[in-house]
PDB file of N, CA and C in Angstrom:
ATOM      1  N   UNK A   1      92.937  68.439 180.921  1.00  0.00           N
ATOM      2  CA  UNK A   1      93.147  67.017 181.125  1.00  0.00           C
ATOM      3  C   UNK A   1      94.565  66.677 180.673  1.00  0.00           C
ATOM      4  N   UNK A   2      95.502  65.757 181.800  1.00  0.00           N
ATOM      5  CA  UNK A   2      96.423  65.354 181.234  1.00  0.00           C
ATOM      6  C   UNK A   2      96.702  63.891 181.368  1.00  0.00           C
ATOM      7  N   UNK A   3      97.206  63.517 180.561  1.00  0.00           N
ATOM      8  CA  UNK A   3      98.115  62.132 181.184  1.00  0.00           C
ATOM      9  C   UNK A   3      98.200  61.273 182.007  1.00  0.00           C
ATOM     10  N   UNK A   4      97.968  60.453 182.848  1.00  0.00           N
ATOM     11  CA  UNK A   4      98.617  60.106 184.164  1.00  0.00           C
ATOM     12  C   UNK A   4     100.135  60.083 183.991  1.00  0.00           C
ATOM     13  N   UNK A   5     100.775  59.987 183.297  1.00  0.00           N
ATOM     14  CA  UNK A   5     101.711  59.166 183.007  1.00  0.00           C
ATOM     15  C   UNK A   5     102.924  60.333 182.864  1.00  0.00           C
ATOM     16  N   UNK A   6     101.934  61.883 182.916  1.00  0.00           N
ATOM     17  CA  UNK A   6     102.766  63.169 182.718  1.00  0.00           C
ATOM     18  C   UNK A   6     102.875  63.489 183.961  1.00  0.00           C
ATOM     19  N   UNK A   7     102.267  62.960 185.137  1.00  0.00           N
ATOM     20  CA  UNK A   7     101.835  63.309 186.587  1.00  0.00           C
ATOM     21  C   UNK A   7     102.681  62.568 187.431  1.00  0.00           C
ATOM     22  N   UNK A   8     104.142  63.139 187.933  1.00  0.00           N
ATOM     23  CA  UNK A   8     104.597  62.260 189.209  1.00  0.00           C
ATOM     24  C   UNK A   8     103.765  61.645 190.070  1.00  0.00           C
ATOM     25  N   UNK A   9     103.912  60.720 190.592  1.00  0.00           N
ATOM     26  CA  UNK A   9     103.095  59.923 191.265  1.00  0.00           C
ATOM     27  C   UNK A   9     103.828  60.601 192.863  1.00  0.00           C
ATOM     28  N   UNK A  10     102.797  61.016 193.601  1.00  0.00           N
ATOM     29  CA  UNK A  10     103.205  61.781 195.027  1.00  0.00           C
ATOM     30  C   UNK A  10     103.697  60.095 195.790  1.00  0.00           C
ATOM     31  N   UNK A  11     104.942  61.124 196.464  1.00  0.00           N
ATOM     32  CA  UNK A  11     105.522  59.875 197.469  1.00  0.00           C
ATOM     33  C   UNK A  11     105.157  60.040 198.617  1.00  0.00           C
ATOM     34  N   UNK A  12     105.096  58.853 199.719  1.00  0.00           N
ATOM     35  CA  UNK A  12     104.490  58.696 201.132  1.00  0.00           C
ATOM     36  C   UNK A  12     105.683  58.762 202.192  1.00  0.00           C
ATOM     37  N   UNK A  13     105.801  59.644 202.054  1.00  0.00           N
ATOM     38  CA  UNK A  13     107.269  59.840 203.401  1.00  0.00           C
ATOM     39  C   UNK A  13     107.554  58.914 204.443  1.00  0.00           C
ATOM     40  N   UNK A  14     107.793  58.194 205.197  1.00  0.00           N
ATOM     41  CA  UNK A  14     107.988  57.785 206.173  1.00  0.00           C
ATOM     42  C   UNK A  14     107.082  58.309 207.144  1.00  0.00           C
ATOM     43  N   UNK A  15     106.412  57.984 207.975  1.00  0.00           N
ATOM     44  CA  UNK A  15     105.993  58.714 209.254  1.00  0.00           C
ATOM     45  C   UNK A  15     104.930  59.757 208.825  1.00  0.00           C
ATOM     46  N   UNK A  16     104.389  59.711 207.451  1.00  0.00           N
ATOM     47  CA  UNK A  16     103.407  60.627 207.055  1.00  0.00           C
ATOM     48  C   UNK A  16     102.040  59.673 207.185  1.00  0.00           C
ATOM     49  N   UNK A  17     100.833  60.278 207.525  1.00  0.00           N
ATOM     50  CA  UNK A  17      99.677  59.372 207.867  1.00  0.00           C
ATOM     51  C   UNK A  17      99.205  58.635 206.517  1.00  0.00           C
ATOM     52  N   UNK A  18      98.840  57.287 206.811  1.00  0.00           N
ATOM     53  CA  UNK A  18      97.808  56.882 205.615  1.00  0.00           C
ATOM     54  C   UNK A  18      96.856  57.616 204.960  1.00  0.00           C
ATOM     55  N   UNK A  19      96.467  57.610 203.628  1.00  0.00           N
ATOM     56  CA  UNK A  19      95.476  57.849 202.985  1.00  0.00           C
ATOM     57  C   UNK A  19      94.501  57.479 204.401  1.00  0.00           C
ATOM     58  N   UNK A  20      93.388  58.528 204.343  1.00  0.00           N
ATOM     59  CA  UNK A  20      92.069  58.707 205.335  1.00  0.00           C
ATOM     60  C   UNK A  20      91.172  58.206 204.437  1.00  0.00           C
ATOM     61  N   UNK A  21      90.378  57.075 204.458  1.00  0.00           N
ATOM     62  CA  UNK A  21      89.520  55.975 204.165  1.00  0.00           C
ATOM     63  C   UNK A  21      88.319  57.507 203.835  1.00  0.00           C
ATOM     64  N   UNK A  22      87.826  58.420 205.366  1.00  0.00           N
ATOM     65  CA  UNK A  22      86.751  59.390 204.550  1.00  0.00           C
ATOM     66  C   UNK A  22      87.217  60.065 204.320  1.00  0.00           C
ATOM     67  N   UNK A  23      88.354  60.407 203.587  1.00  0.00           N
ATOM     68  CA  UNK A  23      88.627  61.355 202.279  1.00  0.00           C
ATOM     69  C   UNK A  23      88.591  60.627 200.934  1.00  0.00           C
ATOM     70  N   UNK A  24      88.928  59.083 201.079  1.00  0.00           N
ATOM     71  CA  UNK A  24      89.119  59.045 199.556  1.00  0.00           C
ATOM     72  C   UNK A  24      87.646  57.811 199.142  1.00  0.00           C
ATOM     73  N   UNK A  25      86.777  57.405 199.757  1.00  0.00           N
ATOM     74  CA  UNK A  25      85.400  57.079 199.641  1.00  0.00           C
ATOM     75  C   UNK A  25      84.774  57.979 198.833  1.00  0.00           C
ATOM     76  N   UNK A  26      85.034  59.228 199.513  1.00  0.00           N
ATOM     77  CA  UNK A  26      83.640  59.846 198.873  1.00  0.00           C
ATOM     78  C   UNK A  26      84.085  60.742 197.731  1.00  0.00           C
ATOM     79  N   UNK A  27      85.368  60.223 196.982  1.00  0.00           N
ATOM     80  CA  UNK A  27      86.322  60.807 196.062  1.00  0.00           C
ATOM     81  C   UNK A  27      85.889  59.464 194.585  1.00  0.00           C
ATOM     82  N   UNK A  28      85.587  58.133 195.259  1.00  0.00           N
ATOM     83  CA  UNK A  28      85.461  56.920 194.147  1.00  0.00           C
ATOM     84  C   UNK A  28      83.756  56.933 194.148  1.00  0.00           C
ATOM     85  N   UNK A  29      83.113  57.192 195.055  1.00  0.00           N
ATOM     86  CA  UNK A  29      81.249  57.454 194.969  1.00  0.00           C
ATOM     87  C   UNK A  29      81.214  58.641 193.855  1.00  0.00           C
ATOM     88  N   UNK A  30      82.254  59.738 193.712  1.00  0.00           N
ATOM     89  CA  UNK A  30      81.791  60.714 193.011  1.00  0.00           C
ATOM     90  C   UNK A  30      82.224  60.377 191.548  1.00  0.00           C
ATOM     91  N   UNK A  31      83.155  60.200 191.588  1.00  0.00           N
ATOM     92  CA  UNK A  31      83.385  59.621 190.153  1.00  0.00           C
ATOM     93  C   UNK A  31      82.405  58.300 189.273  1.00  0.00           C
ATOM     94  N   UNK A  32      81.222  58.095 189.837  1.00  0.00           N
ATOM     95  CA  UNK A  32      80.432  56.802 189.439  1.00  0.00           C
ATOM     96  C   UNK A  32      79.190  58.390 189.277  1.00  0.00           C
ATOM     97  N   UNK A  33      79.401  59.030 190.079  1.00  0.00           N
ATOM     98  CA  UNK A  33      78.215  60.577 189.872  1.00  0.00           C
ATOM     99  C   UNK A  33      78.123  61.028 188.278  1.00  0.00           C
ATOM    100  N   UNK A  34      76.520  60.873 187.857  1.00  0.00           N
ATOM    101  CA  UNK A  34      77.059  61.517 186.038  1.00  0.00           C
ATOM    102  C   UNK A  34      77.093  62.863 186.315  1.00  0.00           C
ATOM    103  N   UNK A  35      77.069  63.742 187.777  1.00  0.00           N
ATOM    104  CA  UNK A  35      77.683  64.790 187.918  1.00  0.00           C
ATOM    105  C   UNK A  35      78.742  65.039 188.612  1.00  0.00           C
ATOM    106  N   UNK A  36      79.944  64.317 188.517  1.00  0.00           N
ATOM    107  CA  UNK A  36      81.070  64.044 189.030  1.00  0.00           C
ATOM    108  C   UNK A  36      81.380  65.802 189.555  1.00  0.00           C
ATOM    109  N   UNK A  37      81.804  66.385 190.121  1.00  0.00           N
ATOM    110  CA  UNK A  37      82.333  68.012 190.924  1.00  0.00           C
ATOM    111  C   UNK A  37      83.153  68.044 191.390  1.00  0.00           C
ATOM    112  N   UNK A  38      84.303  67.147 191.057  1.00  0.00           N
ATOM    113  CA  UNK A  38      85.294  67.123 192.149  1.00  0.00           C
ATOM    114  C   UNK A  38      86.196  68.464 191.577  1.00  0.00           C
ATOM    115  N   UNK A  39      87.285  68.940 191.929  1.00  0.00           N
ATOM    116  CA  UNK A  39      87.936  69.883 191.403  1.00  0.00           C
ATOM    117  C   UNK A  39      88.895  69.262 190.769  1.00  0.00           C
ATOM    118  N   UNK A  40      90.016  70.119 190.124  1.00  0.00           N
ATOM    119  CA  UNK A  40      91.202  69.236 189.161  1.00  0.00           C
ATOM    120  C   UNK A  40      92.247  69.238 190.499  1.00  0.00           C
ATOM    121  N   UNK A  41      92.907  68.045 189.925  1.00  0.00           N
ATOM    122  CA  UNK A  41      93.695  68.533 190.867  1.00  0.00           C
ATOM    123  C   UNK A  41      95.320  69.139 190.526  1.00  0.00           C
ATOM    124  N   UNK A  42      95.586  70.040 191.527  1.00  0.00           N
ATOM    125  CA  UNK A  42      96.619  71.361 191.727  1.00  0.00           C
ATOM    126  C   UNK A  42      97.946  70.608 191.308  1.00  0.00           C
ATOM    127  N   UNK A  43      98.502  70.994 190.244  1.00  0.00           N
ATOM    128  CA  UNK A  43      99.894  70.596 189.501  1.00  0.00           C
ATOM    129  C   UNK A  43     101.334  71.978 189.240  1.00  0.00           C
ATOM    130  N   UNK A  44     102.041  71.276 189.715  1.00  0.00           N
ATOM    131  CA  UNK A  44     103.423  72.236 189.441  1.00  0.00           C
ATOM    132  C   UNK A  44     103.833  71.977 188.068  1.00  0.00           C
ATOM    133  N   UNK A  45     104.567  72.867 187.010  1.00  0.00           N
ATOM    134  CA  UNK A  45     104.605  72.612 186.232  1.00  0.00           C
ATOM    135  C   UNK A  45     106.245  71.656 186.468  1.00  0.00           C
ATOM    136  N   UNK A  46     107.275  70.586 185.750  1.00  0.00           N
ATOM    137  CA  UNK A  46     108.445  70.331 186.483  1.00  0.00           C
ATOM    138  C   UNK A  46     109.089  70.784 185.010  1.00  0.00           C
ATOM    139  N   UNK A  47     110.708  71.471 185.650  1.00  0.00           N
ATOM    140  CA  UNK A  47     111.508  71.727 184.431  1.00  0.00           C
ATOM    141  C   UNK A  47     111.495  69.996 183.980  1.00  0.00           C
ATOM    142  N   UNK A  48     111.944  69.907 182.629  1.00  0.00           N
ATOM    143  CA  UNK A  48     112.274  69.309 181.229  1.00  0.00           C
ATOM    144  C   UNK A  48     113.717  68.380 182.400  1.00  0.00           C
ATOM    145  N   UNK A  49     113.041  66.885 182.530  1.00  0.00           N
ATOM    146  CA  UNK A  49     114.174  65.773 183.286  1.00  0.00           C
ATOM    147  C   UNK A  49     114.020  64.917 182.619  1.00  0.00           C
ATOM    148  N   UNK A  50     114.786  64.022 183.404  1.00  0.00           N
ATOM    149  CA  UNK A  50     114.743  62.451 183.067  1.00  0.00           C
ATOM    150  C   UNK A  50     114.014  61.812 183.242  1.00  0.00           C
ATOM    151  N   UNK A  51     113.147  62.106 184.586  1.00  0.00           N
ATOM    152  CA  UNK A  51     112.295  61.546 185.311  1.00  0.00           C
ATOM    153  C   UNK A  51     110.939  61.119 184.314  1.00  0.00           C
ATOM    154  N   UNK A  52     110.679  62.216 183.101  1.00  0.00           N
ATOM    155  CA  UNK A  52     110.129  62.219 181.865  1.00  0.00           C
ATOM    156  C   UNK A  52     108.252  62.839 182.479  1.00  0.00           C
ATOM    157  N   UNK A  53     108.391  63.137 183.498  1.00  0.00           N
ATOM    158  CA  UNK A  53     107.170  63.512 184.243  1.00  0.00           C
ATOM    159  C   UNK A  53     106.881  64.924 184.444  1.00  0.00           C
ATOM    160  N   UNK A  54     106.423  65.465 183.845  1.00  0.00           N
ATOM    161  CA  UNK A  54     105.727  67.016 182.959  1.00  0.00           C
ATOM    162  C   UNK A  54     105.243  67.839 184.409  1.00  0.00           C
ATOM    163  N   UNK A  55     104.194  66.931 185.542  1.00  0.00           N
ATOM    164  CA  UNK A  55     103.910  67.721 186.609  1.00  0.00           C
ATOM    165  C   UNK A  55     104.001  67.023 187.918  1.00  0.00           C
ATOM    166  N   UNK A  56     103.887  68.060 188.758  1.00  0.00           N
ATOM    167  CA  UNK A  56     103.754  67.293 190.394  1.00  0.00           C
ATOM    168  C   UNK A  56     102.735  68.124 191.303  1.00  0.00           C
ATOM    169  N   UNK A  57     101.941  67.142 191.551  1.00  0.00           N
ATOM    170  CA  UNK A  57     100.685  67.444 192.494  1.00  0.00           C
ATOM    171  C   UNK A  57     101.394  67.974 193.652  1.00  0.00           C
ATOM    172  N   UNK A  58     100.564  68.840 193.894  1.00  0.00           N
ATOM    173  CA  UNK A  58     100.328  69.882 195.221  1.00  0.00           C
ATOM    174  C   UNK A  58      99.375  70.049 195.692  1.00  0.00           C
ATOM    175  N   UNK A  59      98.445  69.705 195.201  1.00  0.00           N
ATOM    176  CA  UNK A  59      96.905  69.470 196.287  1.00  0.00           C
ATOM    177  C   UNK A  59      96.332  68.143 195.306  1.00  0.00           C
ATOM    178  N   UNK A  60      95.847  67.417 196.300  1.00  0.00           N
ATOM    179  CA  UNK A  60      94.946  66.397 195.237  1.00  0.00           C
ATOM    180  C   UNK A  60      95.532  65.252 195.331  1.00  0.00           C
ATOM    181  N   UNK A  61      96.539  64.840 196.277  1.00  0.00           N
ATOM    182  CA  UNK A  61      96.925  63.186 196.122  1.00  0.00           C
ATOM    183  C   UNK A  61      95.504  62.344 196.264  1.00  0.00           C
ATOM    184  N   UNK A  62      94.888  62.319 197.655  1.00  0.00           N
ATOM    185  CA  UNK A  62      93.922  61.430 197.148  1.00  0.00           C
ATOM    186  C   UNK A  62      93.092  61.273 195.743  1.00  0.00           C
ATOM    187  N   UNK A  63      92.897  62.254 194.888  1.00  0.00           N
ATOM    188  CA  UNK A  63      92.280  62.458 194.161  1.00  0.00           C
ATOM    189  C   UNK A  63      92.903  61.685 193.181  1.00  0.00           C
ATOM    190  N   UNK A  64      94.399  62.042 193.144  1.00  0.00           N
ATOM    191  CA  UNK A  64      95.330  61.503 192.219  1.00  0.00           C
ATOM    192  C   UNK A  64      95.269  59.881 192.602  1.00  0.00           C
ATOM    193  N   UNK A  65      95.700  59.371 193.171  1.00  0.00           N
ATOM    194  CA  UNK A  65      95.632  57.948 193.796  1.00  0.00           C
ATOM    195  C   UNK A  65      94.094  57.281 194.110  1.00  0.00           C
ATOM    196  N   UNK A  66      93.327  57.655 193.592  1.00  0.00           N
ATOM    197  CA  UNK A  66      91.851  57.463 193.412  1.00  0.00           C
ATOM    198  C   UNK A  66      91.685  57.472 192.043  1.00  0.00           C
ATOM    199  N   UNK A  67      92.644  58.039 191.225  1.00  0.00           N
ATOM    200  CA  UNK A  67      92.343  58.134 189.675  1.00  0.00           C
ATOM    201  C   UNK A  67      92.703  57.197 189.231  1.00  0.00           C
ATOM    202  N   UNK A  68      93.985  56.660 190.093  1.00  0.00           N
ATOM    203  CA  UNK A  68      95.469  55.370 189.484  1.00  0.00           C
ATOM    204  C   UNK A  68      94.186  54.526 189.898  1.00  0.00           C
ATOM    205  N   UNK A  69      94.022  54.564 191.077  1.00  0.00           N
ATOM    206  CA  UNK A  69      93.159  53.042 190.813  1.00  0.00           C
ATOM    207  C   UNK A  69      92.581  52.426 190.411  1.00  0.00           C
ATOM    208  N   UNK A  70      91.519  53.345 190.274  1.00  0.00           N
ATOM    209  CA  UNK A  70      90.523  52.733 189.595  1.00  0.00           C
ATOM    210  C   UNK A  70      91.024  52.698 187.573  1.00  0.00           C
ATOM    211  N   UNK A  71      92.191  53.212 187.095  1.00  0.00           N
ATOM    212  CA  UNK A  71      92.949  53.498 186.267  1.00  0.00           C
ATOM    213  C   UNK A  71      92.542  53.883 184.880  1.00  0.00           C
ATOM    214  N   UNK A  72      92.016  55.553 185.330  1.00  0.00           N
ATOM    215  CA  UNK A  72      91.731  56.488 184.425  1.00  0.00           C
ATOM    216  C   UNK A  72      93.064  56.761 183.864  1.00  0.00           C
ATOM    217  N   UNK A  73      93.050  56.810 182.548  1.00  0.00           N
ATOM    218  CA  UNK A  73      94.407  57.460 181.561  1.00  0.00           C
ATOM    219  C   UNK A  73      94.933  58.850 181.605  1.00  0.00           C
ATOM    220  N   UNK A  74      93.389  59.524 181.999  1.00  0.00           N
ATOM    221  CA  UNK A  74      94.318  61.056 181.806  1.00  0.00           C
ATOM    222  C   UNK A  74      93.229  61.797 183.306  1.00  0.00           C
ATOM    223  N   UNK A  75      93.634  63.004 183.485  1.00  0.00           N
ATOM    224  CA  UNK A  75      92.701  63.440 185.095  1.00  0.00           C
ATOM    225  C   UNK A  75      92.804  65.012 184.750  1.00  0.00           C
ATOM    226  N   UNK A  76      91.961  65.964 185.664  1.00  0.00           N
ATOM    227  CA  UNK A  76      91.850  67.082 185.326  1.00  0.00           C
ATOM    228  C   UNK A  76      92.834  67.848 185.992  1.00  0.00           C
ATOM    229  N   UNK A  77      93.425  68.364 185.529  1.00  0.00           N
ATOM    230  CA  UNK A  77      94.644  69.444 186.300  1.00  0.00           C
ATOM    231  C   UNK A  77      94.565  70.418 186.170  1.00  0.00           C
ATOM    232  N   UNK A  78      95.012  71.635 186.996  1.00  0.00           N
ATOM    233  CA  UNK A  78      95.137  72.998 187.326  1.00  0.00           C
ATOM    234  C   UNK A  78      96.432  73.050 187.601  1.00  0.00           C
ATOM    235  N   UNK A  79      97.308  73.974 186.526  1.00  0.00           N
ATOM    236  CA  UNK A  79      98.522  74.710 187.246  1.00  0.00           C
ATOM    237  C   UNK A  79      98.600  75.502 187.918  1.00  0.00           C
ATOM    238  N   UNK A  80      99.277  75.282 188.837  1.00  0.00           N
ATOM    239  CA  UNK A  80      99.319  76.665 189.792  1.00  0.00           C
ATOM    240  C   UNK A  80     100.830  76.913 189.936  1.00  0.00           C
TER     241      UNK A  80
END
């Protein structure tokens, strides 16, 4: 578990599709689950910046942007 706050927040490119409504539904139903299963989600570790942000998602934006919202403090991560 880390941080949000250690977790770049993934950016939306221009011309990249919206968040998909059934991907991230059944991402906020599971988290209300008292057997929540989702996986952690996939983090790069980032060299030591300014930016002051420790990792950057590589799999798992919805997951990540499902966490901000509903605004959990810290989320499960996997380095890869």
């Amino acid at each position: 578990m880390v941080a949000m706050s250690d977790v770049e927040p993934p950016r939306r490119d221009p011309g990249i599709e919206p968040f998909k409504k059934y991907k991230l539904v059944p991402i906020l139903f599971a988290f209300r689950s008292p057997e929540c299963a989702l996986p952690p989600i996939c983090v790069q570790s980032l060299p030591t910046s300014r930016s002051g942000y420790r990792y950057r998602v590589q799999n798992g934006f919805h997951r990540y942007y499902a966490s901000a919202a509903v605004g959990f403090p810290m989320v499960p991560v996997r380095e890869i």
